[in-house]
PDB file of N, CA and C in Angstrom:
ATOM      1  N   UNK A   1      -6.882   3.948 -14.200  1.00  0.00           N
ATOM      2  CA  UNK A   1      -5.824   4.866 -13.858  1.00  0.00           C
ATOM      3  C   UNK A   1      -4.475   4.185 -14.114  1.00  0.00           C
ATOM      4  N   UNK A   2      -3.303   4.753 -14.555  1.00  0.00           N
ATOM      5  CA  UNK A   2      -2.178   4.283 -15.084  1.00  0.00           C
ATOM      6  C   UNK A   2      -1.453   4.235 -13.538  1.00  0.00           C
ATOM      7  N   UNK A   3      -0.510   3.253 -13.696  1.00  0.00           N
ATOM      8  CA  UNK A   3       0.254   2.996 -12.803  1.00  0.00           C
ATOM      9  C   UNK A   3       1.422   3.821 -12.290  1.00  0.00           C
ATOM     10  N   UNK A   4       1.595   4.297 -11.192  1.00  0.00           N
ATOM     11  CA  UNK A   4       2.821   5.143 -10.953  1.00  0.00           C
ATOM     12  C   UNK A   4       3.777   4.887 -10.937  1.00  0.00           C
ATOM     13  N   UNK A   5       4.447   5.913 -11.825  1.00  0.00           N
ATOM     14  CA  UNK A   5       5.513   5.349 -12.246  1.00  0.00           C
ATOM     15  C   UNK A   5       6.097   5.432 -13.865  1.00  0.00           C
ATOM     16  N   UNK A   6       4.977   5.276 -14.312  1.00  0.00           N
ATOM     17  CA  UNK A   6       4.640   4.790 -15.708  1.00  0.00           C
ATOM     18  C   UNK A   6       4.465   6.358 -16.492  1.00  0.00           C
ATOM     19  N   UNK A   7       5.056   6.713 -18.130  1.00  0.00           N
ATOM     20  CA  UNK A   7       5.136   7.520 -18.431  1.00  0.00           C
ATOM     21  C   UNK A   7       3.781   8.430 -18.629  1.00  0.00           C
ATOM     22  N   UNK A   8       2.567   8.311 -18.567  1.00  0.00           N
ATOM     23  CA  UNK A   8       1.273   8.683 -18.466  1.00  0.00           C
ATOM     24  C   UNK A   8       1.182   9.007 -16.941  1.00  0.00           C
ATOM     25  N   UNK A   9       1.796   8.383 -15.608  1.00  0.00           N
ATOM     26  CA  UNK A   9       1.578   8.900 -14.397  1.00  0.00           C
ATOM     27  C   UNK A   9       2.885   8.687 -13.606  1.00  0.00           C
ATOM     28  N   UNK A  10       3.782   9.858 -13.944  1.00  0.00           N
ATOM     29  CA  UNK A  10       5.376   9.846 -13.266  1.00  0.00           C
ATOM     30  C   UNK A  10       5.211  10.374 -11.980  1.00  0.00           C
ATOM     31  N   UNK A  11       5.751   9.583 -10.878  1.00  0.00           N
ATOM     32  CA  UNK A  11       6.326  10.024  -9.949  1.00  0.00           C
ATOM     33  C   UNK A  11       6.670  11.498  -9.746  1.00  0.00           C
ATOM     34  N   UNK A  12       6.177  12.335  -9.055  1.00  0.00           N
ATOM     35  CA  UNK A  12       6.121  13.556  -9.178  1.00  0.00           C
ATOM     36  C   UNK A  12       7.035  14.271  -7.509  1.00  0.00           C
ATOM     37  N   UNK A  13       8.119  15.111  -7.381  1.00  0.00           N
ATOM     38  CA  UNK A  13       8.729  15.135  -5.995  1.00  0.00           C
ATOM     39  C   UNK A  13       9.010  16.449  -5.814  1.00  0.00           C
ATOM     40  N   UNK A  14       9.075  17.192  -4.822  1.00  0.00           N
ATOM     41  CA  UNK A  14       9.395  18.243  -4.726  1.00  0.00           C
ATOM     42  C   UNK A  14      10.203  18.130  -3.656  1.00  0.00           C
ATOM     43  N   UNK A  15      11.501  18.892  -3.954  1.00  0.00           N
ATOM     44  CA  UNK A  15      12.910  19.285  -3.329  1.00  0.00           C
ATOM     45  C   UNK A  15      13.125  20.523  -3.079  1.00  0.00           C
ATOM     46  N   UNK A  16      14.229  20.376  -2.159  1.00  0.00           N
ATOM     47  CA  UNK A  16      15.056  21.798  -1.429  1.00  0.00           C
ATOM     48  C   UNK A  16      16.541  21.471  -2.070  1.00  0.00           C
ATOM     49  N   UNK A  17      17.182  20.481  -2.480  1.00  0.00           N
ATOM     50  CA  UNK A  17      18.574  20.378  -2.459  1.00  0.00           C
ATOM     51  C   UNK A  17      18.824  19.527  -3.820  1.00  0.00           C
ATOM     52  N   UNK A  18      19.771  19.269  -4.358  1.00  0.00           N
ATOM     53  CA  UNK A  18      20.574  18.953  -5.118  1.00  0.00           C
ATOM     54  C   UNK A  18      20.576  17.739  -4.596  1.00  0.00           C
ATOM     55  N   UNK A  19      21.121  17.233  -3.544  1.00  0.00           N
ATOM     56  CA  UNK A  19      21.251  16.013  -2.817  1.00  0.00           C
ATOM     57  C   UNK A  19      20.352  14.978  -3.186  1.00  0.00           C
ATOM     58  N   UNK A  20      19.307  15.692  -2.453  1.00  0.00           N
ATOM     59  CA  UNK A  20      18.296  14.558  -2.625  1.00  0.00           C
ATOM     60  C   UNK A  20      17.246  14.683  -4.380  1.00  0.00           C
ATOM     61  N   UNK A  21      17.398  15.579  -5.145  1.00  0.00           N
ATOM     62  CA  UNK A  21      17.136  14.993  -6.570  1.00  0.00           C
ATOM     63  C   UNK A  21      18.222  14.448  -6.564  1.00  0.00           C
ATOM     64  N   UNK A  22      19.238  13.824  -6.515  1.00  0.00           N
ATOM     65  CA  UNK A  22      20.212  13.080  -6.944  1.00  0.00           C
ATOM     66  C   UNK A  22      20.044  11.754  -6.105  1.00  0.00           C
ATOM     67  N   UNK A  23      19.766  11.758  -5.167  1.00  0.00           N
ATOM     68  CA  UNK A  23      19.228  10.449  -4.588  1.00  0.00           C
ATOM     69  C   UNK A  23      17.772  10.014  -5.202  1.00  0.00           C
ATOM     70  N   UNK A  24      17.083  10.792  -5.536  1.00  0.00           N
ATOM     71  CA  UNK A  24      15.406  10.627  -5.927  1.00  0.00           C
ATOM     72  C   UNK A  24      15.277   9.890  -7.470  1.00  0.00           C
ATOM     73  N   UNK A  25      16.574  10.989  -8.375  1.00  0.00           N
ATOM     74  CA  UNK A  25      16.913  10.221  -9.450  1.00  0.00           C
ATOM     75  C   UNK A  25      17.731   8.669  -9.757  1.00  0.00           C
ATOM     76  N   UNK A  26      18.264   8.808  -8.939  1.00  0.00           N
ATOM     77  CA  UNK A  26      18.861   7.439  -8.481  1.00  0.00           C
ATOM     78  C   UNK A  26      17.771   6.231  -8.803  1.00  0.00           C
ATOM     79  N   UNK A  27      17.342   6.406  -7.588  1.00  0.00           N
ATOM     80  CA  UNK A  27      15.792   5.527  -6.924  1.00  0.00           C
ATOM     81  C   UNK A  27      15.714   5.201  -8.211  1.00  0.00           C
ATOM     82  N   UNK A  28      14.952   6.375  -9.219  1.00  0.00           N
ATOM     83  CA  UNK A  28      14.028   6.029 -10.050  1.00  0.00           C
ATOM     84  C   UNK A  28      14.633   4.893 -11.509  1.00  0.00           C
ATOM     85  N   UNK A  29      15.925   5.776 -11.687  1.00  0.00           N
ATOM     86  CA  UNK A  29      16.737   5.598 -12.248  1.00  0.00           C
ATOM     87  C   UNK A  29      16.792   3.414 -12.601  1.00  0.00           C
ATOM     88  N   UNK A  30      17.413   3.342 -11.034  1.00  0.00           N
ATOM     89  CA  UNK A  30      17.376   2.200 -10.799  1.00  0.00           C
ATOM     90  C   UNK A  30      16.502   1.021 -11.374  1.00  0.00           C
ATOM     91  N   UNK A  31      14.885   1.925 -10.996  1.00  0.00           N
ATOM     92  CA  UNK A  31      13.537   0.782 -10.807  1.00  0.00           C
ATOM     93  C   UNK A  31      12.977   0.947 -12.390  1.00  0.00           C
ATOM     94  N   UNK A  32      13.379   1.879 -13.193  1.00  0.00           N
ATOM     95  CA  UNK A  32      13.454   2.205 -14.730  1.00  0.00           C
ATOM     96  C   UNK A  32      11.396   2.907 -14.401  1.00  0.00           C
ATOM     97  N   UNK A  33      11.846   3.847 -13.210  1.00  0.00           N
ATOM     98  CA  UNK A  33      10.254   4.239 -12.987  1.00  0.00           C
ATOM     99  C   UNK A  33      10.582   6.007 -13.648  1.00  0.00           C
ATOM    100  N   UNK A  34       9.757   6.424 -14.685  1.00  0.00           N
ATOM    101  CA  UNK A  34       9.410   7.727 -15.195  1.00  0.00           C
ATOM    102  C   UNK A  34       9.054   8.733 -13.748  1.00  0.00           C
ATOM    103  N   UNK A  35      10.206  10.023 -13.828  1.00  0.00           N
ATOM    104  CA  UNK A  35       9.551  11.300 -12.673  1.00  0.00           C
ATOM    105  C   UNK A  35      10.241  12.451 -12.517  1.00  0.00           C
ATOM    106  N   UNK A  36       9.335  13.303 -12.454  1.00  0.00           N
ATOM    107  CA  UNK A  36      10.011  14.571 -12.386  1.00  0.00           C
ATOM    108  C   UNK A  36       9.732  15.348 -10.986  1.00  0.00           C
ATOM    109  N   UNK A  37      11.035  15.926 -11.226  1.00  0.00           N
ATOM    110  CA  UNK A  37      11.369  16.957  -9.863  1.00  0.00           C
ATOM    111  C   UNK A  37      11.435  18.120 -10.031  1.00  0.00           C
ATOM    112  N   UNK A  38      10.753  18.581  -8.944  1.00  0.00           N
ATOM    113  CA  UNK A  38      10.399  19.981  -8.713  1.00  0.00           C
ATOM    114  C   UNK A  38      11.451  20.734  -7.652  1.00  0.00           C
ATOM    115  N   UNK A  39      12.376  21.745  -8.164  1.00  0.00           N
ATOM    116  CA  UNK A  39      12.946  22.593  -6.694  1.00  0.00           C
ATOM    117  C   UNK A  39      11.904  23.807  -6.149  1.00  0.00           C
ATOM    118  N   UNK A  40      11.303  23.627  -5.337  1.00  0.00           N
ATOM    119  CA  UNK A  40      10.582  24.886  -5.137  1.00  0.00           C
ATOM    120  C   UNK A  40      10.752  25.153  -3.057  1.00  0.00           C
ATOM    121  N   UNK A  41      11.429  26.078  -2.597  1.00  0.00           N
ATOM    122  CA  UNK A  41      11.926  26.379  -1.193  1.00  0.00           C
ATOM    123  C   UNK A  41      10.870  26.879  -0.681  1.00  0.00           C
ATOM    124  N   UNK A  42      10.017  27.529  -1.405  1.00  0.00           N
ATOM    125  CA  UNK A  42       8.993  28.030  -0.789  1.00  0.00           C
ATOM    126  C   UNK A  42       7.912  26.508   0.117  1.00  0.00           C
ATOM    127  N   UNK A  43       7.956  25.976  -0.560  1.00  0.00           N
ATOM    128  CA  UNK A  43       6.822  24.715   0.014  1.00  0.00           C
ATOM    129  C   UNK A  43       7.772  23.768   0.833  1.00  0.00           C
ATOM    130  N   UNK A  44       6.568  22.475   1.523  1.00  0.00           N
ATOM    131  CA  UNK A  44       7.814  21.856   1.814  1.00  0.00           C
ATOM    132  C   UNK A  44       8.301  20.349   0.826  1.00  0.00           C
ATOM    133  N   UNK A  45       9.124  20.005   0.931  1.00  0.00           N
ATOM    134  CA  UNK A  45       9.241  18.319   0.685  1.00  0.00           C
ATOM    135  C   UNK A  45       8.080  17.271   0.076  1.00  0.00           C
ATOM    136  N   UNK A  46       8.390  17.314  -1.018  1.00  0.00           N
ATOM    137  CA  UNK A  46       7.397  15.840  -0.953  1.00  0.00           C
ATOM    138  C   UNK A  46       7.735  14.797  -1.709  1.00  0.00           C
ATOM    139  N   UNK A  47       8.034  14.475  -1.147  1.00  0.00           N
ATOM    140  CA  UNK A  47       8.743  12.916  -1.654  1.00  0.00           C
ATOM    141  C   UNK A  47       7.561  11.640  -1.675  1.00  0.00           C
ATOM    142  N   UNK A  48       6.472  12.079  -0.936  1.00  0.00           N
ATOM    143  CA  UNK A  48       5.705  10.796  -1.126  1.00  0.00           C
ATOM    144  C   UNK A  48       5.286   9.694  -2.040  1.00  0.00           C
ATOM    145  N   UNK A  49       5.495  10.132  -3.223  1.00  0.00           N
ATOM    146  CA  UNK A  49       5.162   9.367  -4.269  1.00  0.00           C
ATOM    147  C   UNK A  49       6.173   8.210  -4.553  1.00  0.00           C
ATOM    148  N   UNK A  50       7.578   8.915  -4.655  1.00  0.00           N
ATOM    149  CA  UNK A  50       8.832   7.579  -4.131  1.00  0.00           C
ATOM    150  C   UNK A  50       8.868   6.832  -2.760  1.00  0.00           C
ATOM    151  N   UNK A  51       8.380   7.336  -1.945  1.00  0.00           N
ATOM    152  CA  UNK A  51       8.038   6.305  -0.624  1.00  0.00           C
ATOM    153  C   UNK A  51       7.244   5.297  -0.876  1.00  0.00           C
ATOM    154  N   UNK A  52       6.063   5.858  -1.409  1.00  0.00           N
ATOM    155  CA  UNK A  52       4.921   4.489  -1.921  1.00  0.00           C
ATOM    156  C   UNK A  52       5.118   3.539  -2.713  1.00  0.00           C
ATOM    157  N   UNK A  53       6.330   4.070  -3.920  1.00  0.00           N
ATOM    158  CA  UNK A  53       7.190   2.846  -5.089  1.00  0.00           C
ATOM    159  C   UNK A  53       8.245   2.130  -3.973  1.00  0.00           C
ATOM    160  N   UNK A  54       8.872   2.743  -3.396  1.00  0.00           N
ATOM    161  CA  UNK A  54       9.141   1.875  -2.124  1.00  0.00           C
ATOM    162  C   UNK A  54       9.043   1.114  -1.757  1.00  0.00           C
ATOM    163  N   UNK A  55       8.015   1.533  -1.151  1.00  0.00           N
ATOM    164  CA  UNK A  55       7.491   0.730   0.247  1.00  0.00           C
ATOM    165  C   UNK A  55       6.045   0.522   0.043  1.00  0.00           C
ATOM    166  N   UNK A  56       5.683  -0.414  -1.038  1.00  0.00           N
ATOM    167  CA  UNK A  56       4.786  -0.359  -1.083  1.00  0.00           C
ATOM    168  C   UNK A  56       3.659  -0.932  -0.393  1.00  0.00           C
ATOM    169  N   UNK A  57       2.507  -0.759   0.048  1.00  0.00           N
ATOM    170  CA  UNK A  57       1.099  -1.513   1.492  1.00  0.00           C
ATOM    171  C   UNK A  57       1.401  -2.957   0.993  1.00  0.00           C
ATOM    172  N   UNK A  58       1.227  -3.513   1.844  1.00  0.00           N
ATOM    173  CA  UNK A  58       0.883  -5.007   2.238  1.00  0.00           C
ATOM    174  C   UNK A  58      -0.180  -5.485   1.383  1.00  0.00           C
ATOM    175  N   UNK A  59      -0.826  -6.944   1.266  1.00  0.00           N
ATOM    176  CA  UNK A  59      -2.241  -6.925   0.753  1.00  0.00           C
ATOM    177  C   UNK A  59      -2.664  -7.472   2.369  1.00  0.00           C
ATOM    178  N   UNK A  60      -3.691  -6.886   2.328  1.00  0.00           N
ATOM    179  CA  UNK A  60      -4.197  -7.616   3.523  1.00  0.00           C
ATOM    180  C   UNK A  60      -4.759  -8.991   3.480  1.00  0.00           C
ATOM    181  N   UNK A  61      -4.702  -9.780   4.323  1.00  0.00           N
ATOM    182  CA  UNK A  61      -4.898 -11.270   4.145  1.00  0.00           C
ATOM    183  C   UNK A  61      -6.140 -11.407   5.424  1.00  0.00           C
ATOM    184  N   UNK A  62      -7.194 -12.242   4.988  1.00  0.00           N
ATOM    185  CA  UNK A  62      -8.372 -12.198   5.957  1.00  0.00           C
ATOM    186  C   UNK A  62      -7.698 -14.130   6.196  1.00  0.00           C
ATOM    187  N   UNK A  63      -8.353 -14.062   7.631  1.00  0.00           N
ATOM    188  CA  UNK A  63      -7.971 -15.530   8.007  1.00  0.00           C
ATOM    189  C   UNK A  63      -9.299 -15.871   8.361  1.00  0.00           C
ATOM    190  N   UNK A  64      -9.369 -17.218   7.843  1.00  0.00           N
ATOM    191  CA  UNK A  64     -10.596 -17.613   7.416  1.00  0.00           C
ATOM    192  C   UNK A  64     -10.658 -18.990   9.047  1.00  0.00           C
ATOM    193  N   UNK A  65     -11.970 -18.990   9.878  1.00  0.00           N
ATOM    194  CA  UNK A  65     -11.976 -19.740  10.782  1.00  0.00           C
ATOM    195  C   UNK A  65     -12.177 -20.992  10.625  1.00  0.00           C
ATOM    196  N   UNK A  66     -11.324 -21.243  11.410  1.00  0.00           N
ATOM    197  CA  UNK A  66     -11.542 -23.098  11.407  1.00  0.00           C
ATOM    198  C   UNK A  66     -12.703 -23.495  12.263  1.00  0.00           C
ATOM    199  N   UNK A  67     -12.988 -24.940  12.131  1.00  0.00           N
ATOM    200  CA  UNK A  67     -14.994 -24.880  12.780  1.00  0.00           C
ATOM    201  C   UNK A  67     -14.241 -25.199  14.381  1.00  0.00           C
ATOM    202  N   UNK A  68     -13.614 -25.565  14.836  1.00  0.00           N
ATOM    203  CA  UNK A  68     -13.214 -25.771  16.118  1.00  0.00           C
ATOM    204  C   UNK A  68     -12.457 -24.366  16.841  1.00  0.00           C
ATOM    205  N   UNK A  69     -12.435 -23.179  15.867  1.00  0.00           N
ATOM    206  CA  UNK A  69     -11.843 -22.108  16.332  1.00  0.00           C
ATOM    207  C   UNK A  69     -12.719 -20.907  17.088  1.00  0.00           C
ATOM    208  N   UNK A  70     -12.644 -20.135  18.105  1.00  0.00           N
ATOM    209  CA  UNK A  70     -13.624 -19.221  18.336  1.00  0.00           C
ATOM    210  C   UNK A  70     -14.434 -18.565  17.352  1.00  0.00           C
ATOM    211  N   UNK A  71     -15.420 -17.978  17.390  1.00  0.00           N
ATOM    212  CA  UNK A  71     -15.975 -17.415  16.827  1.00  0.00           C
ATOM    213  C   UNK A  71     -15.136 -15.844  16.280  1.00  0.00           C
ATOM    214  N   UNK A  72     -15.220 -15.167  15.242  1.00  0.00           N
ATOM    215  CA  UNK A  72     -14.758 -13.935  14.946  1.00  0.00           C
ATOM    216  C   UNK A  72     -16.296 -13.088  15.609  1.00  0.00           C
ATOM    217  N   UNK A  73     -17.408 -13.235  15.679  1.00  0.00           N
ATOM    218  CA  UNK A  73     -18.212 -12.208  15.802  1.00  0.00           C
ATOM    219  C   UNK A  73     -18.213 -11.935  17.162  1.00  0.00           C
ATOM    220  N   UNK A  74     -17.244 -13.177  17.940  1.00  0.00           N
ATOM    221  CA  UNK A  74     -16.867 -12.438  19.653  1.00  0.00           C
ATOM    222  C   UNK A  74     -17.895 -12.765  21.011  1.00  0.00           C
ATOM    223  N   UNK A  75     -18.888 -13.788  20.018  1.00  0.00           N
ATOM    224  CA  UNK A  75     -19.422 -14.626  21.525  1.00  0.00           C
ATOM    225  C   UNK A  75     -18.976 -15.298  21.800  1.00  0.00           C
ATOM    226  N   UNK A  76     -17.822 -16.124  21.785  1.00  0.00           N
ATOM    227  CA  UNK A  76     -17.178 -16.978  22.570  1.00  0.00           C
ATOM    228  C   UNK A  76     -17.514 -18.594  22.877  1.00  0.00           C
ATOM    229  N   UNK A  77     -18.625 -18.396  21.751  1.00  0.00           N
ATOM    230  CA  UNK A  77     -18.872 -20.097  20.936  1.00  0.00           C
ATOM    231  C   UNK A  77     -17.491 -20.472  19.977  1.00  0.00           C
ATOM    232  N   UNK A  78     -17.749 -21.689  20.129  1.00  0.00           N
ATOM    233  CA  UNK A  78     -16.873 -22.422  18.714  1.00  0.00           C
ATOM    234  C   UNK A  78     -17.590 -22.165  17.378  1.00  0.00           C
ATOM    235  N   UNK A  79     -16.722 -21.828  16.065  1.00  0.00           N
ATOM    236  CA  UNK A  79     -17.287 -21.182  14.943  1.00  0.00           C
ATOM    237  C   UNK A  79     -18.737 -21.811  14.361  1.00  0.00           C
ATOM    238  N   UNK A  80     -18.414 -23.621  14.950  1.00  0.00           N
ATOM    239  CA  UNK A  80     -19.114 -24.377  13.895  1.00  0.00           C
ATOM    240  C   UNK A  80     -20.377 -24.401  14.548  1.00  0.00           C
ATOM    241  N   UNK A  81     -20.272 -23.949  16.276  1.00  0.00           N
ATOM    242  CA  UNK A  81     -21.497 -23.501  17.018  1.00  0.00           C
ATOM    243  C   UNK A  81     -22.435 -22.397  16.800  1.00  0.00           C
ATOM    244  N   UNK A  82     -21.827 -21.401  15.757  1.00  0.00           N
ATOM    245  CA  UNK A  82     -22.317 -20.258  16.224  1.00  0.00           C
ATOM    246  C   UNK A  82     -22.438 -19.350  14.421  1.00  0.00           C
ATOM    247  N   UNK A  83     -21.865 -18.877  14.375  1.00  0.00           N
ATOM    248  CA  UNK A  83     -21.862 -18.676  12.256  1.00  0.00           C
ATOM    249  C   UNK A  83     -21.889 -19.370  11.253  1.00  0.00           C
ATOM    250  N   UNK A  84     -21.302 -20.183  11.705  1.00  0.00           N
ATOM    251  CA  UNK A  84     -20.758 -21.535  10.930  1.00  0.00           C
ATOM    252  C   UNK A  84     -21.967 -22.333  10.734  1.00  0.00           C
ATOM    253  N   UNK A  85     -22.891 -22.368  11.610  1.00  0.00           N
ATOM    254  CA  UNK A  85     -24.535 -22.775  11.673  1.00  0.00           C
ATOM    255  C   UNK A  85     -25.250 -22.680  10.811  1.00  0.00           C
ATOM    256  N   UNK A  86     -24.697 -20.759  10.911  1.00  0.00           N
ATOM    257  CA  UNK A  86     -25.666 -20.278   9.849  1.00  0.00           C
ATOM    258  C   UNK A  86     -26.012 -20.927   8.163  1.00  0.00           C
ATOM    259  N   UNK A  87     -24.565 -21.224   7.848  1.00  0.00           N
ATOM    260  CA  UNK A  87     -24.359 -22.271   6.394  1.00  0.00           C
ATOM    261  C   UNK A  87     -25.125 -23.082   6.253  1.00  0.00           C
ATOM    262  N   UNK A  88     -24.931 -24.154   7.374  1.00  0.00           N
ATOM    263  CA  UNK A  88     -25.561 -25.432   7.323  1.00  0.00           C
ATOM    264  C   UNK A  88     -27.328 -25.296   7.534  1.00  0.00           C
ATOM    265  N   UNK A  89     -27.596 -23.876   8.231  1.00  0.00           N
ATOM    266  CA  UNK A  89     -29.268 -24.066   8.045  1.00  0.00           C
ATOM    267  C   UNK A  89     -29.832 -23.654   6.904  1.00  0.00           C
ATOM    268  N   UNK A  90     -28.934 -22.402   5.910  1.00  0.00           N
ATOM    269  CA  UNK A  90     -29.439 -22.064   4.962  1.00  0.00           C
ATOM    270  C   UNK A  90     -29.314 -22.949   3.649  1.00  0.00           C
ATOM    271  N   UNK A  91     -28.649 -23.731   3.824  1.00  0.00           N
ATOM    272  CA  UNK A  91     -27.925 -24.380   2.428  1.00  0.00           C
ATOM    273  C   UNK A  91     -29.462 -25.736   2.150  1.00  0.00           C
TER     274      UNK A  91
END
């Protein structure tokens, strides 16, 4: 799937005002991101697609246990007591 943004998958927005395509074009303007705007009053707003070029998610980061640290599976052993085991019996 092409990246948003990108002339194969533009940013797509629907407006009520002048205002904000002129702020929306801006945005895009700026980030040199491909998108077209829609005025349609009947529906509402959707701007979501420029929120997500935004603001785009986090990556999530897993934290990996240290052998002297509790356990993650929540018995309340030390890691190297209790999962951490598991390694050393299978290996």
């Amino acid at each position: 799937m092409a990246k948003l943004g990108t002339k194969k998958r533009p940013i797509i927005v629907r407006v009520h005002s002048d205002e904000k395509a002129m702020y929306v074009a801006e945005k895009c303007t700026e980030n040199g991101w491909i998108y077209i705007i829609g005025f349609d009053a009947d529906k509402p707003e959707d701007i979501s697609d420029l929120e997500k070029m935004l603001n785009p998610p986090s990556p999530v980061v897993s934290k990996k246990s240290g052998r002297n640290e509790p356990c993650q599976c929540g018995s309340g052993k030390k890691y190297k007591k209790c999962c951490g085991l598991e390694g050393v019996l299978s290996a």
